[in-house]
N, C-alpha and C. Protein backbone atom coordinates (compact mmCIF):
# COMPACT_ATOMS: atom_id res chain seq x y z
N UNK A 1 222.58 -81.10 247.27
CA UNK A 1 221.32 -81.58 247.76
C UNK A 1 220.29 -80.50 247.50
N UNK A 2 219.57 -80.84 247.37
CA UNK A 2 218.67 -80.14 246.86
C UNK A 2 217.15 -80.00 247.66
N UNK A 3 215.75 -79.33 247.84
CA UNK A 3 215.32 -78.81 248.95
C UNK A 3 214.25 -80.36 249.37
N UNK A 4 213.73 -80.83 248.01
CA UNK A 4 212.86 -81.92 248.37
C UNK A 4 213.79 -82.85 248.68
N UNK A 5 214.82 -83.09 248.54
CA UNK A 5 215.55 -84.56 249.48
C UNK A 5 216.12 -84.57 250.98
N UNK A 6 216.30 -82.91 250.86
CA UNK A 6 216.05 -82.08 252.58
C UNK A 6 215.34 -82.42 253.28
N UNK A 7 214.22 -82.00 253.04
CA UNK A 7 212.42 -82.38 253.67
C UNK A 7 212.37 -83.66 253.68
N UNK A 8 212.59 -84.53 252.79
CA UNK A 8 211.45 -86.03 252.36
C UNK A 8 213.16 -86.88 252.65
N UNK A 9 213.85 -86.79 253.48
CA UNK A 9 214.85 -87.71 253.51
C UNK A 9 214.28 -88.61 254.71
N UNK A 10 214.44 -89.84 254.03
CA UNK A 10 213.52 -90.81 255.00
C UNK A 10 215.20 -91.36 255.70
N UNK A 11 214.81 -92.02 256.74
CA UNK A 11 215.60 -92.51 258.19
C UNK A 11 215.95 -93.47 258.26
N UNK A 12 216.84 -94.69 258.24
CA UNK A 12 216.07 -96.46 258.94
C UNK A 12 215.60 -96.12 260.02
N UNK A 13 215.21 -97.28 260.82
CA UNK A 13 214.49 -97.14 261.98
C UNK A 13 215.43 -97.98 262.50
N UNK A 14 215.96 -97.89 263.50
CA UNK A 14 216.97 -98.47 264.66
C UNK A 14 215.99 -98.90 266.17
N UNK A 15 216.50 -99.60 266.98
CA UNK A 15 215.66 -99.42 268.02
C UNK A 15 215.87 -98.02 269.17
N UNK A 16 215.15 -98.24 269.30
CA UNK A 16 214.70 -96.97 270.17
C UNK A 16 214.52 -95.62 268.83
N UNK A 17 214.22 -95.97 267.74
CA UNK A 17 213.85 -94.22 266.87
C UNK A 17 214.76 -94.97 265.66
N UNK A 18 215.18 -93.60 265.47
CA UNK A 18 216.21 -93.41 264.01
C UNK A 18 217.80 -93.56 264.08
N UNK A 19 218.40 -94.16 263.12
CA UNK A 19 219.66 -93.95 263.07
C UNK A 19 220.17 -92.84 263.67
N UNK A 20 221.01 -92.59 264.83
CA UNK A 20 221.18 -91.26 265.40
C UNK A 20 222.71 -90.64 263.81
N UNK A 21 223.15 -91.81 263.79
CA UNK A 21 224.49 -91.56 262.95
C UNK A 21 224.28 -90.94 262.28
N UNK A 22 223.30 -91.60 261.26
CA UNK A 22 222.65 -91.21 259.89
C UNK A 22 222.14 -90.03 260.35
N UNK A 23 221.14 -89.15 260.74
CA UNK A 23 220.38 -88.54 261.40
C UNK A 23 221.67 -87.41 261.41
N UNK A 24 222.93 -87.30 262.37
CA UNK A 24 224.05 -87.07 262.15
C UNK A 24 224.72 -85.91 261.00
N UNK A 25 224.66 -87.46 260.36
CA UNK A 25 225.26 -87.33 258.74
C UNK A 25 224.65 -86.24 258.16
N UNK A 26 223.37 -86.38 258.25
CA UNK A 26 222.15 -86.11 257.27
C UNK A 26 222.55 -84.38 257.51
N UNK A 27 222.05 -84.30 259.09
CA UNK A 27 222.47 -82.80 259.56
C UNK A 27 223.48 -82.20 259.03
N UNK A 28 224.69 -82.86 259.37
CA UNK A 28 226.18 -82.44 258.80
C UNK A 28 226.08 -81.67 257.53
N UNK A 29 225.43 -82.83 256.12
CA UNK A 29 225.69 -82.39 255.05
C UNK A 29 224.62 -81.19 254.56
N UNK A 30 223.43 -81.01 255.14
CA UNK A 30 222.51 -79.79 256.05
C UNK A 30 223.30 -78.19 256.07
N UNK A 31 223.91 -78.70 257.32
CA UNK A 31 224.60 -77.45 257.60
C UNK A 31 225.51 -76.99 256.80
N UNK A 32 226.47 -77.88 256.21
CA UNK A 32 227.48 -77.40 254.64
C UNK A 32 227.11 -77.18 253.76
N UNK A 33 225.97 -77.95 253.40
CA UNK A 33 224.75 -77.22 252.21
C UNK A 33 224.01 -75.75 252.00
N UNK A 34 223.65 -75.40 253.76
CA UNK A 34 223.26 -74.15 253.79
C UNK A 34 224.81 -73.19 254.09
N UNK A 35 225.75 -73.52 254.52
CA UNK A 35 226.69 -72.68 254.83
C UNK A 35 226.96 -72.30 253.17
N UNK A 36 227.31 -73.32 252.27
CA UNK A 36 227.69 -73.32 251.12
C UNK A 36 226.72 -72.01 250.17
N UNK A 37 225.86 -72.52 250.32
CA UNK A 37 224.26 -71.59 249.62
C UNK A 37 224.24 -70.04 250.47
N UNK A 38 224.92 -69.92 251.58
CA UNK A 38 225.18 -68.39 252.26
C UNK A 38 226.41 -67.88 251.81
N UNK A 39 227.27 -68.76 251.69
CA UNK A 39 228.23 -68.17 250.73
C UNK A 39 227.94 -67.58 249.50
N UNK A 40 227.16 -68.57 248.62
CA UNK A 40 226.84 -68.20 247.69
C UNK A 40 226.04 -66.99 247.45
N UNK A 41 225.13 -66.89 248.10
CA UNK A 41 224.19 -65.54 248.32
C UNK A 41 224.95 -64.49 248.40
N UNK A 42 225.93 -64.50 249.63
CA UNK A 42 226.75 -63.65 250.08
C UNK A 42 227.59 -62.74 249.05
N UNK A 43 227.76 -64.35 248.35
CA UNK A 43 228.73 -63.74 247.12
C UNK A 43 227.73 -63.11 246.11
N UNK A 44 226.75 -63.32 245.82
CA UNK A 44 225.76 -62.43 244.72
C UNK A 44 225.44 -61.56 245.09
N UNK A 45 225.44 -61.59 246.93
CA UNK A 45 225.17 -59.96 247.12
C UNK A 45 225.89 -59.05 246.74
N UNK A 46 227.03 -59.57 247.35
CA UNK A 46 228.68 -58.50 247.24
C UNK A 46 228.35 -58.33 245.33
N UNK A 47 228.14 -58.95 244.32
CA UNK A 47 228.59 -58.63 243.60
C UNK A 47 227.46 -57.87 242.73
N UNK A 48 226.19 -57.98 243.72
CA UNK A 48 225.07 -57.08 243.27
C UNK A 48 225.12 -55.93 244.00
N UNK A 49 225.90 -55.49 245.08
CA UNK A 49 226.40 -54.18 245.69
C UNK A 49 227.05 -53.73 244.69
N UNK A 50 228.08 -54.47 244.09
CA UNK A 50 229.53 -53.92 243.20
C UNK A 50 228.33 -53.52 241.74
N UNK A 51 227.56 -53.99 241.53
CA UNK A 51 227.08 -53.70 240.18
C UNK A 51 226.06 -52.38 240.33
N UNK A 52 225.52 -52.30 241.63
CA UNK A 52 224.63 -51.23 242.11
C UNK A 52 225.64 -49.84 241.64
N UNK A 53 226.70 -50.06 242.76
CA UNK A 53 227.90 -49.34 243.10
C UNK A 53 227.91 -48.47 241.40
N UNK A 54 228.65 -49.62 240.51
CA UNK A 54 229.00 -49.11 239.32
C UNK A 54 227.85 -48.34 238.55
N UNK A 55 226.49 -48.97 238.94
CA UNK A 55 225.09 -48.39 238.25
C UNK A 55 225.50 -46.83 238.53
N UNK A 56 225.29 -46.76 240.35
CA UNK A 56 225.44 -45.62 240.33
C UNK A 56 226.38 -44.64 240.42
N UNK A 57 227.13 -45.02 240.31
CA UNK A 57 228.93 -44.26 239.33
C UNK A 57 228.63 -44.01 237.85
N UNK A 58 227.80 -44.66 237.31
CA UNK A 58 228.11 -44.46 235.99
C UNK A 58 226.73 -43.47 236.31
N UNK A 59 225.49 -43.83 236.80
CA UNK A 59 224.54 -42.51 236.77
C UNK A 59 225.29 -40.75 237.28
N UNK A 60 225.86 -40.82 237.69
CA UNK A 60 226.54 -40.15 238.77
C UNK A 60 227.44 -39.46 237.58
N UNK A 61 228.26 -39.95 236.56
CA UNK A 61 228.77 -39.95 235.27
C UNK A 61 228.33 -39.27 234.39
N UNK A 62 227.00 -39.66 234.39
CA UNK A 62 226.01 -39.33 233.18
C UNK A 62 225.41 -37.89 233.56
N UNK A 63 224.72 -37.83 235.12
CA UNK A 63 224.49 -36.38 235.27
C UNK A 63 225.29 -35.47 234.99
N UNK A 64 226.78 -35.88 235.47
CA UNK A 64 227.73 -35.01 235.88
C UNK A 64 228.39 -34.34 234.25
N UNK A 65 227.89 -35.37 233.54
CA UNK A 65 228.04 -35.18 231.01
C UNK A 65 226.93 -34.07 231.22
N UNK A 66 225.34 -34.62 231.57
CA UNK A 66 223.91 -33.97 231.18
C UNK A 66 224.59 -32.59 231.90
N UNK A 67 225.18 -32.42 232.90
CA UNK A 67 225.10 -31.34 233.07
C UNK A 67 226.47 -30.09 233.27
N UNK A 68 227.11 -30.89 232.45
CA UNK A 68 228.22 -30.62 231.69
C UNK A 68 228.22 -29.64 230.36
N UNK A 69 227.37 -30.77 229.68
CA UNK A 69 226.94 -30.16 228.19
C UNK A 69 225.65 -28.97 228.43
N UNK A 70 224.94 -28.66 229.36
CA UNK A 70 223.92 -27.91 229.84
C UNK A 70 224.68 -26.77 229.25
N UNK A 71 225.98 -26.90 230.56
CA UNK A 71 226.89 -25.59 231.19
C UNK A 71 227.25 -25.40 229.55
N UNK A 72 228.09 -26.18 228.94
CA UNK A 72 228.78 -25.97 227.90
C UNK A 72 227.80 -25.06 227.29
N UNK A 73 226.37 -25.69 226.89
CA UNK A 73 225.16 -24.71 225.84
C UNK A 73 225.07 -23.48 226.38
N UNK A 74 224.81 -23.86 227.81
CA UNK A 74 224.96 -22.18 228.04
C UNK A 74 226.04 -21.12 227.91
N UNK A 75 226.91 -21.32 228.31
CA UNK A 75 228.14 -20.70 227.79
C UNK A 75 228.23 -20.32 226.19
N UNK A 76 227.75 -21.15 225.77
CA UNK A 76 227.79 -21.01 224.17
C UNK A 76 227.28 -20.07 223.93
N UNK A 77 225.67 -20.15 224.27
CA UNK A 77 224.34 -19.14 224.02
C UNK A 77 225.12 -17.61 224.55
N UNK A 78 226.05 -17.66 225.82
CA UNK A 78 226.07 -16.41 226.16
C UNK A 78 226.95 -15.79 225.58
N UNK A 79 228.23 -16.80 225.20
CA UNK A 79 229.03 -16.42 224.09
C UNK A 79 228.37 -15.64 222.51
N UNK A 80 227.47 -16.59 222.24
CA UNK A 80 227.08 -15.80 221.06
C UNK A 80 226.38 -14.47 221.10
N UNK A 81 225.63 -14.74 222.12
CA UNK A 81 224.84 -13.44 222.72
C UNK A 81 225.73 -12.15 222.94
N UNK A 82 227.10 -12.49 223.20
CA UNK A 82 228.06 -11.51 223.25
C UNK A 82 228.64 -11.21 222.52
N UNK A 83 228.91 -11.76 221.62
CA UNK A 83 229.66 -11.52 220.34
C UNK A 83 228.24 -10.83 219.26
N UNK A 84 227.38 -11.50 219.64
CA UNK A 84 226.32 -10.36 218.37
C UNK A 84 226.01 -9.08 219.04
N UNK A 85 225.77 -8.72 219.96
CA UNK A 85 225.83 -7.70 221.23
C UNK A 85 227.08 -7.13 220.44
N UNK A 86 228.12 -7.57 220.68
CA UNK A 86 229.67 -6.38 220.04
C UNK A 86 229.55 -6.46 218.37
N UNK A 87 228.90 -7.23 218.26
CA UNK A 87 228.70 -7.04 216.77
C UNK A 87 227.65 -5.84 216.25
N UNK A 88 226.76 -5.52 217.03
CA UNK A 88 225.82 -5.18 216.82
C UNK A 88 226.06 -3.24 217.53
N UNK A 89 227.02 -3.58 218.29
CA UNK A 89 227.58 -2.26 219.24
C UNK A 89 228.87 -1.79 217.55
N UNK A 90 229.45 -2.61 217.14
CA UNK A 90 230.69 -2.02 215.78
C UNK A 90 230.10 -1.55 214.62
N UNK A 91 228.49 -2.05 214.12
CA UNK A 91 228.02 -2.13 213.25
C UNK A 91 227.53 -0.50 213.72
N UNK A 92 226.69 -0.10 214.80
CA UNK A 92 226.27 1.13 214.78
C UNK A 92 227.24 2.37 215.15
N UNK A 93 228.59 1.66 215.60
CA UNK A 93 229.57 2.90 215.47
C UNK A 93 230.07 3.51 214.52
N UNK A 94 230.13 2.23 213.71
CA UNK A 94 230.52 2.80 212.21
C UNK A 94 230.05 3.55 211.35
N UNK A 95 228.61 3.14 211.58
CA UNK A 95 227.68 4.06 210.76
C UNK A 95 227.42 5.41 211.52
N UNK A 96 227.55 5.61 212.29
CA UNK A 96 227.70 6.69 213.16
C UNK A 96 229.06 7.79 212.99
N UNK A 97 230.13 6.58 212.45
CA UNK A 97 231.17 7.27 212.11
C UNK A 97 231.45 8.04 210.92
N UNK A 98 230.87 6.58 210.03
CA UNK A 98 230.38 7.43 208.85
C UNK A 98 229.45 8.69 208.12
N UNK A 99 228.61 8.67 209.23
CA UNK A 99 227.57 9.75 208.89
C UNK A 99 228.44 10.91 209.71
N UNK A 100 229.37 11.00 210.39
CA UNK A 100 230.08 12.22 210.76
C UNK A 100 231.27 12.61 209.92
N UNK A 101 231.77 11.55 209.06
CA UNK A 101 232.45 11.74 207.80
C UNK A 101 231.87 12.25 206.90
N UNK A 102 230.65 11.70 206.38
CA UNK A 102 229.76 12.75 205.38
C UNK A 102 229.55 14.18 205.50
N UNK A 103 228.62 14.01 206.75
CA UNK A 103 228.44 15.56 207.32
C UNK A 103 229.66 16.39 207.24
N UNK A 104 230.98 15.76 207.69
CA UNK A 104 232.01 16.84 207.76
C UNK A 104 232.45 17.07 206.03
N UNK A 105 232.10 16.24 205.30
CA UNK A 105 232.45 16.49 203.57
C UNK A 105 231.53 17.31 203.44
N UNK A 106 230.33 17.53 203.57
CA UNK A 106 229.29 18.00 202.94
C UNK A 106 229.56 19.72 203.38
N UNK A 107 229.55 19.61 204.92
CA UNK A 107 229.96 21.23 205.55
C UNK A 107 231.61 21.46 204.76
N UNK A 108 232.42 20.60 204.12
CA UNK A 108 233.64 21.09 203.92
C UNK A 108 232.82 21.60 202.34
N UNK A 109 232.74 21.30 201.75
CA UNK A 109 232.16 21.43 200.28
C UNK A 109 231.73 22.58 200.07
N UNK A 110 230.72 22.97 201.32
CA UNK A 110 229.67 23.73 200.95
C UNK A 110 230.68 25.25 201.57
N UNK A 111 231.38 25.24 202.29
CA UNK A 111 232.56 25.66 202.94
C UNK A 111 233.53 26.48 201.48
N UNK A 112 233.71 25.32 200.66
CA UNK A 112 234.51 25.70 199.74
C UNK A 112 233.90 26.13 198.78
N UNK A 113 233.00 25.57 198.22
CA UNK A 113 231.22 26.36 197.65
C UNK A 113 231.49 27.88 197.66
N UNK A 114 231.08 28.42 199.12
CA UNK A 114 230.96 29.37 199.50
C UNK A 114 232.46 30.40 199.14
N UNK A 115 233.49 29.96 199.65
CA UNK A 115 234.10 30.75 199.60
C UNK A 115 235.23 31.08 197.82
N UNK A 116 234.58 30.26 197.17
CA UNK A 116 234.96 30.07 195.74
C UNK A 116 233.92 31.21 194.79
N UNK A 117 232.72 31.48 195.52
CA UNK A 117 231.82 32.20 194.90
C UNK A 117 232.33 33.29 195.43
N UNK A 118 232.93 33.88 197.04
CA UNK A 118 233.35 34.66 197.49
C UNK A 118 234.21 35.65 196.32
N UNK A 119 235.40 34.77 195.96
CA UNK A 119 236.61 34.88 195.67
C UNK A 119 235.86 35.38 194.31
N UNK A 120 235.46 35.02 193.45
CA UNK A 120 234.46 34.98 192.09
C UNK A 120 234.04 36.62 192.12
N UNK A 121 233.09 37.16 193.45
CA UNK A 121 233.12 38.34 193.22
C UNK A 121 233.78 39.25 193.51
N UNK A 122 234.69 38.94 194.20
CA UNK A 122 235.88 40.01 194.63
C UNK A 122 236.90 39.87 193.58
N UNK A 123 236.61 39.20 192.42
CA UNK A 123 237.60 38.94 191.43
C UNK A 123 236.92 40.08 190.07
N UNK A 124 235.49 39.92 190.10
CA UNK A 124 234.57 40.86 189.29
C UNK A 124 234.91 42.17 190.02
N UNK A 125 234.85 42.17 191.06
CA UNK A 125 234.84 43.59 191.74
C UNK A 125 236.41 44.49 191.33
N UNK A 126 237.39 43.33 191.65
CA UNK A 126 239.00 44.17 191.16
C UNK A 126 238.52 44.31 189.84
N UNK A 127 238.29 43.57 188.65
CA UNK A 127 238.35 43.87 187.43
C UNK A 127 237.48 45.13 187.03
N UNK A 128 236.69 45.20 187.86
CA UNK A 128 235.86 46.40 187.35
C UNK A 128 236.65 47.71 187.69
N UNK A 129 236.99 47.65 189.06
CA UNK A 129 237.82 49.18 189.43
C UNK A 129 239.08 48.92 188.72
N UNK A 130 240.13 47.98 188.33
CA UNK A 130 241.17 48.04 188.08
C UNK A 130 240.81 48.88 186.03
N UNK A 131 240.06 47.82 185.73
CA UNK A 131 239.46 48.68 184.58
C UNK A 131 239.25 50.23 184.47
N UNK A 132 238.34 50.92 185.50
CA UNK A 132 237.76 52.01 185.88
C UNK A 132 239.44 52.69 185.92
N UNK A 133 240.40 52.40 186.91
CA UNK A 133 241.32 52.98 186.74
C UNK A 133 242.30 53.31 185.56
N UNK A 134 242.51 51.82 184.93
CA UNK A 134 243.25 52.26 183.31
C UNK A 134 242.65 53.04 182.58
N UNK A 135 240.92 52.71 182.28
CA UNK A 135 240.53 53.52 181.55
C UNK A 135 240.66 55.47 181.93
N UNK A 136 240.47 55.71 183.38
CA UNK A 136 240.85 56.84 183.46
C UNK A 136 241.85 57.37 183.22
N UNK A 137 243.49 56.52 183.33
CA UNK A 137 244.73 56.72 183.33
C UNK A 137 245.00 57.24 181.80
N UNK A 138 244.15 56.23 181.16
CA UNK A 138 244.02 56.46 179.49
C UNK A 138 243.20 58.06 179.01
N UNK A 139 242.70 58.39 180.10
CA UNK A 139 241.36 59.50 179.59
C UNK A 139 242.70 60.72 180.10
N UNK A 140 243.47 60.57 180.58
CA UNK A 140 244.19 61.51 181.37
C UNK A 140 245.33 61.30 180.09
N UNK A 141 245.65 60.48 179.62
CA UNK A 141 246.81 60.66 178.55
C UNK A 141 246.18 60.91 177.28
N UNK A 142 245.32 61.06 177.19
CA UNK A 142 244.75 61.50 175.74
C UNK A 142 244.08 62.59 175.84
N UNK A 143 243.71 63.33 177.00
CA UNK A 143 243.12 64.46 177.06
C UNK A 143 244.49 65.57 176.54
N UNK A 144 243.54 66.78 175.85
CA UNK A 144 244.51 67.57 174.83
C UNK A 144 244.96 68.85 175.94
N UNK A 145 245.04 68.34 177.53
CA UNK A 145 245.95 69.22 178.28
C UNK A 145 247.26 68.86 178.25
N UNK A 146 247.64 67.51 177.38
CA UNK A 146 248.82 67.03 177.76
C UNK A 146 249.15 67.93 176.46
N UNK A 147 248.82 68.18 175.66
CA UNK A 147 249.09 68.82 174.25
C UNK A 147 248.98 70.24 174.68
N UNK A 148 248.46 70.47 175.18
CA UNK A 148 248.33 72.29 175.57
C UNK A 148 249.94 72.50 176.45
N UNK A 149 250.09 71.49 177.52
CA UNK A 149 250.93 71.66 178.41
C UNK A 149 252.28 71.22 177.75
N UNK A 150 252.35 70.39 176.49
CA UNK A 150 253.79 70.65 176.13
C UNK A 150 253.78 71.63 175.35
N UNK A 151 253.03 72.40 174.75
CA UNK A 151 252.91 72.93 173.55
C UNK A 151 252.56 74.69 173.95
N UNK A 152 252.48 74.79 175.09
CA UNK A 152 252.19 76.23 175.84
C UNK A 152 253.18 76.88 176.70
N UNK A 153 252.85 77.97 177.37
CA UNK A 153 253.93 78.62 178.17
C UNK A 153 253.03 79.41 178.94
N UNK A 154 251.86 78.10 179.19
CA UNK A 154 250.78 78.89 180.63
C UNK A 154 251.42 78.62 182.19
N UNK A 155 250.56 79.40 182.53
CA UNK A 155 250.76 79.74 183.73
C UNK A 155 251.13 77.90 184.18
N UNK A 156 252.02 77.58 185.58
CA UNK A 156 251.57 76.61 186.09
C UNK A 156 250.77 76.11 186.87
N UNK A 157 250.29 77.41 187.44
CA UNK A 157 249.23 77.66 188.73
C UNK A 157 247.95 77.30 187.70
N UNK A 158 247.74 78.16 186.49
CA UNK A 158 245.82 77.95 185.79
C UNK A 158 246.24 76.40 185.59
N UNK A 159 247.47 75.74 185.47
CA UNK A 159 247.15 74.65 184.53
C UNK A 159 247.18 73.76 185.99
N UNK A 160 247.75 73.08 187.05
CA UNK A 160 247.55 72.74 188.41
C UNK A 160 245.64 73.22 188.47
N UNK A 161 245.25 73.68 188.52
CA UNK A 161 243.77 74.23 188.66
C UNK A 161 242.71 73.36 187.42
N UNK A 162 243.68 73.37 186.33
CA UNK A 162 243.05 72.52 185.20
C UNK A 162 242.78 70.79 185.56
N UNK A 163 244.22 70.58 186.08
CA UNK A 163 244.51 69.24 186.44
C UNK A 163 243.56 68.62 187.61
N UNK A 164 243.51 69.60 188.38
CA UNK A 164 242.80 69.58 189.96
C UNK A 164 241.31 69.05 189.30
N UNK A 165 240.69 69.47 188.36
CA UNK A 165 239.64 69.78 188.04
C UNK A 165 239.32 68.53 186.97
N UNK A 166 240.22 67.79 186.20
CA UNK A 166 240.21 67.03 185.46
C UNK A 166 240.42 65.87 186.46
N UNK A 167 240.70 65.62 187.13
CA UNK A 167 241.13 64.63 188.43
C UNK A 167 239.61 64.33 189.40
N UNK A 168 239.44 65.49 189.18
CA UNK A 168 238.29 65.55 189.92
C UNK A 168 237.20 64.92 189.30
N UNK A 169 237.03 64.90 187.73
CA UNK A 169 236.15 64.81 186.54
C UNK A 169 236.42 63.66 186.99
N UNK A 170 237.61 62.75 186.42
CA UNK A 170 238.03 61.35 186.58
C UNK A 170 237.12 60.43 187.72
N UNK A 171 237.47 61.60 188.54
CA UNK A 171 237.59 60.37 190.10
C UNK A 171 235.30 60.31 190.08
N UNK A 172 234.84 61.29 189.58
CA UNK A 172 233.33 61.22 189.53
C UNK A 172 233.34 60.29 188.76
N UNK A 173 233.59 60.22 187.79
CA UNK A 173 233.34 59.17 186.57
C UNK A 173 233.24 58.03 186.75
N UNK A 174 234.62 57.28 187.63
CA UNK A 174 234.81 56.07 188.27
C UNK A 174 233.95 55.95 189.22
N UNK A 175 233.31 56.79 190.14
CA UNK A 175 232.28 56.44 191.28
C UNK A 175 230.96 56.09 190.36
N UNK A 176 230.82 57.21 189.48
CA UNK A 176 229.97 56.65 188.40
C UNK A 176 229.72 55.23 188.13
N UNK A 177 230.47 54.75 187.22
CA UNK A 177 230.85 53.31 186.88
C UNK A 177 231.01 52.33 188.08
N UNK A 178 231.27 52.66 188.98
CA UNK A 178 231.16 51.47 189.83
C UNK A 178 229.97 51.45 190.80
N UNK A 179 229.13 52.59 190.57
CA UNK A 179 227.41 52.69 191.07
C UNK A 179 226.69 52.04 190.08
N UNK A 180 227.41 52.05 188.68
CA UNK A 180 226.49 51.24 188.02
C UNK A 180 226.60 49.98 187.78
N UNK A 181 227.87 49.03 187.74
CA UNK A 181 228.09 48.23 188.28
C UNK A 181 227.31 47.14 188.99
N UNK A 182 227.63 47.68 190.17
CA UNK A 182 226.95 47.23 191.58
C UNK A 182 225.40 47.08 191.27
């Protein structure tokens, strides 16, 4: 039934008024009509609660992703932020390491530099006195006391005095030579 046959439902007329039966009836199918139509409501409510419900479960869903993936970006950002941070902390140790590897080649070098030039003149220096000495050793075997002294029957005392004196010659000679040298 529907709302205009509600309203506009006409009556017979009985004596004394209206059909009470009809009248009755009319009510009856009234009240099952609206009980029926509260059901019905009832039921669109319940199932517009249940759809609310799910709306906001699934909003509830969606923040809980939006701010999910937030966390995730951030984490990310701080992740990377940390990893270029240690990247950036290995990159200047190394070079730090390296420039103390150089430095220590460069002081070793100059180290060996040095003591190679060392060695260089203390190598000029023996050759010069070791020289200075043969050549005297030589001036002492060719001097004609060795010829006097096999070849004589002097004193040993004048000739010790000769020697003293030729030794002596020698040993000036070599101070000589190695003043000039120097």
């Amino acid at each position: 039934m529907d709302r205009d046959e509600a309203v506009n439902r006409e009556f017979s007329k009985v004596y004394r008024g209206l059909d009470e039966k009809e009248v009755r009836t009319h009510l009856q199918k009234l009240q099952e009509e609206i009980e029926k139509q509260e059901e019905e409501i009832s039921k669109l409510e319940g199932m517009l609660n249940e759809r609310e419900e799910n709306l906001n479960s699934f909003r509830s869903v969606e923040t809980s992703i939006n701010e999910a993936i937030l966390t995730a970006q951030k984490a990310g950002d701080e992740t990377k932020a940390a990893a270029q941070n240690r990247a950036d902390e290995i990159v200047r140790s190394a070079e730090a390491e390296r420039e103390r590897i150089v430095n220590e080649g460069l002081s070793s070098a100059r180290h060996i530099a040095n003591q190679t030039e060392d060695m260089k003149r203390q190598s000029k220096i023996f050759r010069a006195r070791f020289k200075m000495l043969v050549e005297a050793q030589l001036d002492l075997l060719s001097s004609e006391d060795w010829d006097y002294l096999l070849d004589s029957d002097v004193d040993q005392t004048e000739r010790a005095d000769d020697l003293d004196e030729e030794a002596a010659e020698a040993k000036r000679r070599r101070a000589e030579n190695r003043e000039s040298e120097e």
